[in-house]
C-alpha atoms as a PDB file:
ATOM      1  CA  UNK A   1     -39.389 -23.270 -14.676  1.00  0.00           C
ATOM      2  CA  UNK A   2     -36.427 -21.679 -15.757  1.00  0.00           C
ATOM      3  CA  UNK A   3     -32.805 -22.924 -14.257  1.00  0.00           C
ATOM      4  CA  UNK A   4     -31.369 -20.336 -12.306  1.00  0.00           C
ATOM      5  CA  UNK A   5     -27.721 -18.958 -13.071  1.00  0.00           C
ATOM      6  CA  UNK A   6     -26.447 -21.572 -10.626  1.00  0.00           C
ATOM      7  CA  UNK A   7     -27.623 -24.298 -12.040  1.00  0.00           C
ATOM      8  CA  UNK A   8     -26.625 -23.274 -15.606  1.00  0.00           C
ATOM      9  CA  UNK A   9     -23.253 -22.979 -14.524  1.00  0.00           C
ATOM     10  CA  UNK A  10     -23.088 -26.336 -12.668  1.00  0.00           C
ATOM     11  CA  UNK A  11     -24.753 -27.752 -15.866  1.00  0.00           C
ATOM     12  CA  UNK A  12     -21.762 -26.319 -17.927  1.00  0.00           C
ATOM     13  CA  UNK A  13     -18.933 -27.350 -15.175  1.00  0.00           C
ATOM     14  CA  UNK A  14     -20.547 -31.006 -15.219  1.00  0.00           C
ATOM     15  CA  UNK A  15     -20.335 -30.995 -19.032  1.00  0.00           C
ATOM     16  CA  UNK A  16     -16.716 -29.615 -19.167  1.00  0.00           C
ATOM     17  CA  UNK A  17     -15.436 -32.195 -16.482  1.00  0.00           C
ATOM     18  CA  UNK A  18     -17.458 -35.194 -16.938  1.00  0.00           C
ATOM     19  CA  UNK A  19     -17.587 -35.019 -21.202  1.00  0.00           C
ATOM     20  CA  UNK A  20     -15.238 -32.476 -22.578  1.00  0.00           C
ATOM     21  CA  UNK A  21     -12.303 -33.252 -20.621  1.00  0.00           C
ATOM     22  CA  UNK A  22     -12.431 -37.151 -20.577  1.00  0.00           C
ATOM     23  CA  UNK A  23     -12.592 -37.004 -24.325  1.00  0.00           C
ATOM     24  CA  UNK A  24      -9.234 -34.947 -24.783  1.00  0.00           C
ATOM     25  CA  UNK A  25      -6.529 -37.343 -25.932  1.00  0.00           C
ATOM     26  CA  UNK A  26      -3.373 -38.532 -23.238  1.00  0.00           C
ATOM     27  CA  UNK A  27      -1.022 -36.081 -24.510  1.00  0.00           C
ATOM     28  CA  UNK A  28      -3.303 -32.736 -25.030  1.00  0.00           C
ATOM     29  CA  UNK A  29      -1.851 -31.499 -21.849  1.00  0.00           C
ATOM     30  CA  UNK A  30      -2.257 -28.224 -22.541  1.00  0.00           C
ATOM     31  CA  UNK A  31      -6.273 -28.056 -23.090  1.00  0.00           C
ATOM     32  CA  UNK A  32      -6.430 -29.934 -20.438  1.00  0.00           C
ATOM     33  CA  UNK A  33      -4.725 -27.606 -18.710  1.00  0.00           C
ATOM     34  CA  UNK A  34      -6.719 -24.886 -20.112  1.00  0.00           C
ATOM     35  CA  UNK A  35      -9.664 -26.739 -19.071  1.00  0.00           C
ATOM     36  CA  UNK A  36      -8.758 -26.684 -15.615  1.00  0.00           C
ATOM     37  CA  UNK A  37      -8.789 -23.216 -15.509  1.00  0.00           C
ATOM     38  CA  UNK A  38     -12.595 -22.950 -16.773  1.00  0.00           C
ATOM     39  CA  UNK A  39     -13.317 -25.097 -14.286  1.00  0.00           C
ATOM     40  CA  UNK A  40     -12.009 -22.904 -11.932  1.00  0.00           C
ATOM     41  CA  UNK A  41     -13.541 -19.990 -13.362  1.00  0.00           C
ATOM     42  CA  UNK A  42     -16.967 -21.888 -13.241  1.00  0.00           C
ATOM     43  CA  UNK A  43     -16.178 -22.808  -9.411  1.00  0.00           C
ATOM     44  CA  UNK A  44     -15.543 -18.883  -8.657  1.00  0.00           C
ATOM     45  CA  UNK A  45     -18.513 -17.985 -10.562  1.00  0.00           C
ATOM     46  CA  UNK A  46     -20.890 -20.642  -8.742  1.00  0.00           C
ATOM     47  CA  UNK A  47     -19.528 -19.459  -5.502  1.00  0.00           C
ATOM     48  CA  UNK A  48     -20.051 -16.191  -5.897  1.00  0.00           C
ATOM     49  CA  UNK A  49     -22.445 -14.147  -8.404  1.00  0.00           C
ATOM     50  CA  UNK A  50     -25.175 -14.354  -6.481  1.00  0.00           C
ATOM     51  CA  UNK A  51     -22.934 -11.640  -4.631  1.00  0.00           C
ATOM     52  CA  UNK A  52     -21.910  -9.711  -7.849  1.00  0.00           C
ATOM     53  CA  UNK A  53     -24.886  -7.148  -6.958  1.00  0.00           C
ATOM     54  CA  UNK A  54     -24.237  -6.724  -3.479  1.00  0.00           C
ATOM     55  CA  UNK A  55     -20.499  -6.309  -3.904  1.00  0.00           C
ATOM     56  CA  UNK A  56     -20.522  -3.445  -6.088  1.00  0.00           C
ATOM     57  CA  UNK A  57     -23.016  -1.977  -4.015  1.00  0.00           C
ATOM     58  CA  UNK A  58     -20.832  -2.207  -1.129  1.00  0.00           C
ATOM     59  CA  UNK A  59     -17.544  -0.949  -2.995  1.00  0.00           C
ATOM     60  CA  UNK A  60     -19.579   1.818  -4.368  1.00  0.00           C
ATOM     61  CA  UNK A  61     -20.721   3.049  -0.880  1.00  0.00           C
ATOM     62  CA  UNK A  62     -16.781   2.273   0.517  1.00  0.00           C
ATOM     63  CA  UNK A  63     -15.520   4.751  -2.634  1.00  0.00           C
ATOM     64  CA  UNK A  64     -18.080   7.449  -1.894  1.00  0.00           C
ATOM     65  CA  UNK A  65     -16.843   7.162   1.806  1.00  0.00           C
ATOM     66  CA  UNK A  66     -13.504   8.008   0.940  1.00  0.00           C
ATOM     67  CA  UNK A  67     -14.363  10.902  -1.725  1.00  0.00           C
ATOM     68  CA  UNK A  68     -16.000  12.435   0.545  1.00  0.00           C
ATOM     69  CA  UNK A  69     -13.319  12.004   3.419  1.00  0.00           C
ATOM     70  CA  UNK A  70     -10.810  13.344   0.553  1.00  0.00           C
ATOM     71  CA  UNK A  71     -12.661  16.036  -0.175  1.00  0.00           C
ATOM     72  CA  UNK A  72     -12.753  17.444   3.620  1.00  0.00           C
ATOM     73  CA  UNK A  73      -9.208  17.322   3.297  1.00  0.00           C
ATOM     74  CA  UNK A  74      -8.810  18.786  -0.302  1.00  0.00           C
ATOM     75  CA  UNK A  75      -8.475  22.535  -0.649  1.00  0.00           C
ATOM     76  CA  UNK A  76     -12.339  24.447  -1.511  1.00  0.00           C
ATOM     77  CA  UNK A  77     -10.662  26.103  -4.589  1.00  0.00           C
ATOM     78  CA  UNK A  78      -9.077  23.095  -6.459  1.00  0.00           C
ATOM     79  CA  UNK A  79     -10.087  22.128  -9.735  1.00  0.00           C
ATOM     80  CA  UNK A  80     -11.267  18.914  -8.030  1.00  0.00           C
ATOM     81  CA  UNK A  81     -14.142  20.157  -5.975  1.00  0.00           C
ATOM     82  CA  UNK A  82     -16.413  20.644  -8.919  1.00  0.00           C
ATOM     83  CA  UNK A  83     -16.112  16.949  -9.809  1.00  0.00           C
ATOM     84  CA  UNK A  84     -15.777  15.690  -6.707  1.00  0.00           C
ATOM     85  CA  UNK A  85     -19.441  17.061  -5.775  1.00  0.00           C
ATOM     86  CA  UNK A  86     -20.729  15.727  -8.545  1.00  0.00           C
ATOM     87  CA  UNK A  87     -19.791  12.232  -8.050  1.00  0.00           C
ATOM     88  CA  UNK A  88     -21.029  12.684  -4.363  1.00  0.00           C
ATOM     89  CA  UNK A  89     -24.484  13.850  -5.256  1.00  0.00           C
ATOM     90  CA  UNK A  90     -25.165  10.808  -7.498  1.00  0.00           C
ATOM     91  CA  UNK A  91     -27.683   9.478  -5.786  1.00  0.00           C
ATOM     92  CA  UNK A  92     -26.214   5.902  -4.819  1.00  0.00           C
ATOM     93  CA  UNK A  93     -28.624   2.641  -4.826  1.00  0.00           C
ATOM     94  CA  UNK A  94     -30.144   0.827  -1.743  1.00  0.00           C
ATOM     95  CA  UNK A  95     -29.981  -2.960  -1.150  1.00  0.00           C
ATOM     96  CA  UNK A  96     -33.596  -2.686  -2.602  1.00  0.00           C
ATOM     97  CA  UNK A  97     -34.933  -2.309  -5.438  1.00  0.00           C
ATOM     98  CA  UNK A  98     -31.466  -3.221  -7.830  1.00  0.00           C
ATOM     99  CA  UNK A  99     -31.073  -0.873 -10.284  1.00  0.00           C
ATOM    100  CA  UNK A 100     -28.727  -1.235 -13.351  1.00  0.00           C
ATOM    101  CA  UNK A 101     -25.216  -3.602 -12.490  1.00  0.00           C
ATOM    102  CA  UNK A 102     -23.548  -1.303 -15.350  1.00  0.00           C
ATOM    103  CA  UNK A 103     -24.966   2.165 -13.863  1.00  0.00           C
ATOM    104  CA  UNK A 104     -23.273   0.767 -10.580  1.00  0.00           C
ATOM    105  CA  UNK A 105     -19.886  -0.287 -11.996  1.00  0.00           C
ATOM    106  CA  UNK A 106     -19.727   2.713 -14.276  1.00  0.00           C
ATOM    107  CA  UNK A 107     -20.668   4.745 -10.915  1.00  0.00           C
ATOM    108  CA  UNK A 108     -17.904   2.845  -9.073  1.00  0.00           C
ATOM    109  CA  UNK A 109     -15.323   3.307 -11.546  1.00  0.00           C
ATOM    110  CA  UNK A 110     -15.556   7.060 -12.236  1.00  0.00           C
ATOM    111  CA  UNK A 111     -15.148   7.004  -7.922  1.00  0.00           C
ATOM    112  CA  UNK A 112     -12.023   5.344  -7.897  1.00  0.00           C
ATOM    113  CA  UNK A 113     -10.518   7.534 -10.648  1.00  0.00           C
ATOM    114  CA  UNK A 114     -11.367  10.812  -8.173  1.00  0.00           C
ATOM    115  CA  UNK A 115      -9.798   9.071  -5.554  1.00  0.00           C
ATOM    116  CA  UNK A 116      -6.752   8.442  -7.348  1.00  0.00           C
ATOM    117  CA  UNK A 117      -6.946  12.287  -8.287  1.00  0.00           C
ATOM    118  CA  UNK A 118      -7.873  14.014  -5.260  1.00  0.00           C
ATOM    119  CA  UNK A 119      -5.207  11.745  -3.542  1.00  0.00           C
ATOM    120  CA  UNK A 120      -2.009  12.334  -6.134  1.00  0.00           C
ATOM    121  CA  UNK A 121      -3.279  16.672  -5.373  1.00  0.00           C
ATOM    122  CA  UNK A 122      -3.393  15.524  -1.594  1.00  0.00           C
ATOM    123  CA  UNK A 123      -0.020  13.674  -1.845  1.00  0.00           C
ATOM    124  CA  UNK A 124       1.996  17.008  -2.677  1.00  0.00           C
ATOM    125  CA  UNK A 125       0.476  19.092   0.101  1.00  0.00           C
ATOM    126  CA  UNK A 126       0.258  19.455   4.124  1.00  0.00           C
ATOM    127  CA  UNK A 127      -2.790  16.387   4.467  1.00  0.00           C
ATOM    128  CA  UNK A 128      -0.365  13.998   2.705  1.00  0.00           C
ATOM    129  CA  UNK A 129      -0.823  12.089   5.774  1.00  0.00           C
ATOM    130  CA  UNK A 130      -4.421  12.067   6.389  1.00  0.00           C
ATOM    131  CA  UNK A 131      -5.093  11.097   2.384  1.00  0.00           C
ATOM    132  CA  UNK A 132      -2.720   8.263   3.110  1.00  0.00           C
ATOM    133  CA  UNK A 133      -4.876   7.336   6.357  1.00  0.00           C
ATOM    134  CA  UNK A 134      -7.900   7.225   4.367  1.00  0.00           C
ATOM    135  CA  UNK A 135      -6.156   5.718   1.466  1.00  0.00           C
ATOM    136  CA  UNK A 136      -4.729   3.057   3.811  1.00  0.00           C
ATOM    137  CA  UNK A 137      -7.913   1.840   4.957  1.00  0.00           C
ATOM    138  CA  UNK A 138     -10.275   2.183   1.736  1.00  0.00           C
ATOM    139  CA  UNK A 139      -7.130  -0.568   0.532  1.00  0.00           C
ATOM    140  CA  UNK A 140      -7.077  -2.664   3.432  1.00  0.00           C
ATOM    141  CA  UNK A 141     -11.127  -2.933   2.720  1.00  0.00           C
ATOM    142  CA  UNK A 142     -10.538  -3.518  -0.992  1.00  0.00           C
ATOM    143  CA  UNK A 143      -7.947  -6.435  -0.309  1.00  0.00           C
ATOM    144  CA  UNK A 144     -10.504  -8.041   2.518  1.00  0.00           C
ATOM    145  CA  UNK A 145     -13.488  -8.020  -0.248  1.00  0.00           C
ATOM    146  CA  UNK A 146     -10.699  -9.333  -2.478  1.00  0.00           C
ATOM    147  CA  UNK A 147      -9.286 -12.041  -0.659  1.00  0.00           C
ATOM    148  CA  UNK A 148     -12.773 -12.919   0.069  1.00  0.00           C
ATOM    149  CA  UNK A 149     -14.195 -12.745  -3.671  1.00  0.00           C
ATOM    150  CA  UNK A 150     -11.224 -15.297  -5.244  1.00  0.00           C
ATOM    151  CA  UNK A 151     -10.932 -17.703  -1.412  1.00  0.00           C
ATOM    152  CA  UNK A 152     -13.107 -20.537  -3.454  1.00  0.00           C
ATOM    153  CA  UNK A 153     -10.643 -21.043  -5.974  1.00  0.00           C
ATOM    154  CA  UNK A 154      -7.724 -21.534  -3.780  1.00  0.00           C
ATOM    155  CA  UNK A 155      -6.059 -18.408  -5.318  1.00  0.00           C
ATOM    156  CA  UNK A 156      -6.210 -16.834  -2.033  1.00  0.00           C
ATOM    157  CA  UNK A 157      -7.124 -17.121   2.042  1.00  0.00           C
ATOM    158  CA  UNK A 158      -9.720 -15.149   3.551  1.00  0.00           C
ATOM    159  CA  UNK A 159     -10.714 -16.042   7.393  1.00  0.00           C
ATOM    160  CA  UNK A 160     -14.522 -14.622   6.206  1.00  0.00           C
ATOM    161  CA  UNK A 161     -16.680 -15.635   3.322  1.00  0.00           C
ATOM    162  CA  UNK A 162     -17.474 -12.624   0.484  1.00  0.00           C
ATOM    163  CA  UNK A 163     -21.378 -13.684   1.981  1.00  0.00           C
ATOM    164  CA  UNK A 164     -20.264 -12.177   5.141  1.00  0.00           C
ATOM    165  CA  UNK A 165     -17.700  -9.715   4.534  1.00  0.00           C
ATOM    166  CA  UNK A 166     -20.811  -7.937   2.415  1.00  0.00           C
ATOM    167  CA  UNK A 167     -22.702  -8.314   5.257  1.00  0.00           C
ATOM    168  CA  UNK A 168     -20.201  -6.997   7.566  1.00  0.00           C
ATOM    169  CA  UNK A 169     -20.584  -3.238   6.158  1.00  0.00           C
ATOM    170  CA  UNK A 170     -23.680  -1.233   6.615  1.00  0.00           C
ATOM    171  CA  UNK A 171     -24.663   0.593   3.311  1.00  0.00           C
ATOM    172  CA  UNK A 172     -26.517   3.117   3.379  1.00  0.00           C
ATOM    173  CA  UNK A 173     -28.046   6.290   1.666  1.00  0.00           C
ATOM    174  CA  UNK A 174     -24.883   8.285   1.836  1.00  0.00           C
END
């Protein structure tokens, strides 16, 4: 049997800390150093790509909320409606079967550039405060799944795990 991703990565952390970094002489402080931060990088990879999937899914489903809250709000003869359908009718993935990680991200990060569109039109007009409402809370979700995603390397504090802050939001077809 193949080891999983997991256990790759815990091969390649034991290496690092129990061979590599031994072996570096008393006054390399700055691989050292340098290897501390792999290690890191291994421990925030261990703790968390089994959630890579399920996190895009779930920021990809939180960006397609707010399009389409933006585009109630956005004027049915701007240039923006054209593109905003478009990235609306994508057809987004369920939990089950996963399709393509890259066809996700790509899918994510066209979203948030026509939410930082649609908002800067929104910004100028009479819904300013409305696209700020929505803006406000599509951030205040970000920084949660944020806090949550970098928590196991001490680099932040999140009162959830990423496991459950996923698991918190209901995705679904929209």
């Amino acid at each position: 049997m193949n080891p999983t991703v997991a256990e790759r990565l815990a091969t390649i952390r034991r290496r690092l800390s129990e061979t590599v970094l031994p072996a570096l002489p008393a006054d390399a402080d700055f691989a050292r150093e340098q290897g501390e931060f792999v290690l890191q990088a291994l421990d925030l990879l261990e703790a968390v790509a089994h959630l890579e999937y399920r996190y895009d899914l779930v920021e990809a489903h939180d960006y397609r909320r707010a399009l389409t809250e933006l585009a109630a709000i956005l004027p049915t003869d701007h240039e923006l409606v054209d593109p905003l359908a478009g990235a609306t009718a994508v057809p987004l993935p369920t939990p089950d079967p996963r399709p393509s990680p890259a066809a996700l991200a790509d899918h994510v990060r066209m979203c948030k550039e026509l939410v930082g569109r649609v908002f800067t039109v929104l910004a100028r007009g009479d819904d300013r405060a409305r696209a700020l409402e929505v803006l406000r809370e599509l951030a205040d979700r970000q920084v949660e799944r944020e806090r949550a995603l970098f928590a196991p390397t001490g680099a932040t504090t999140s009162s959830a795990t990423l496991a459950h802050v996923l698991t918190a939001v209901h995705v679904d077809d929209s």
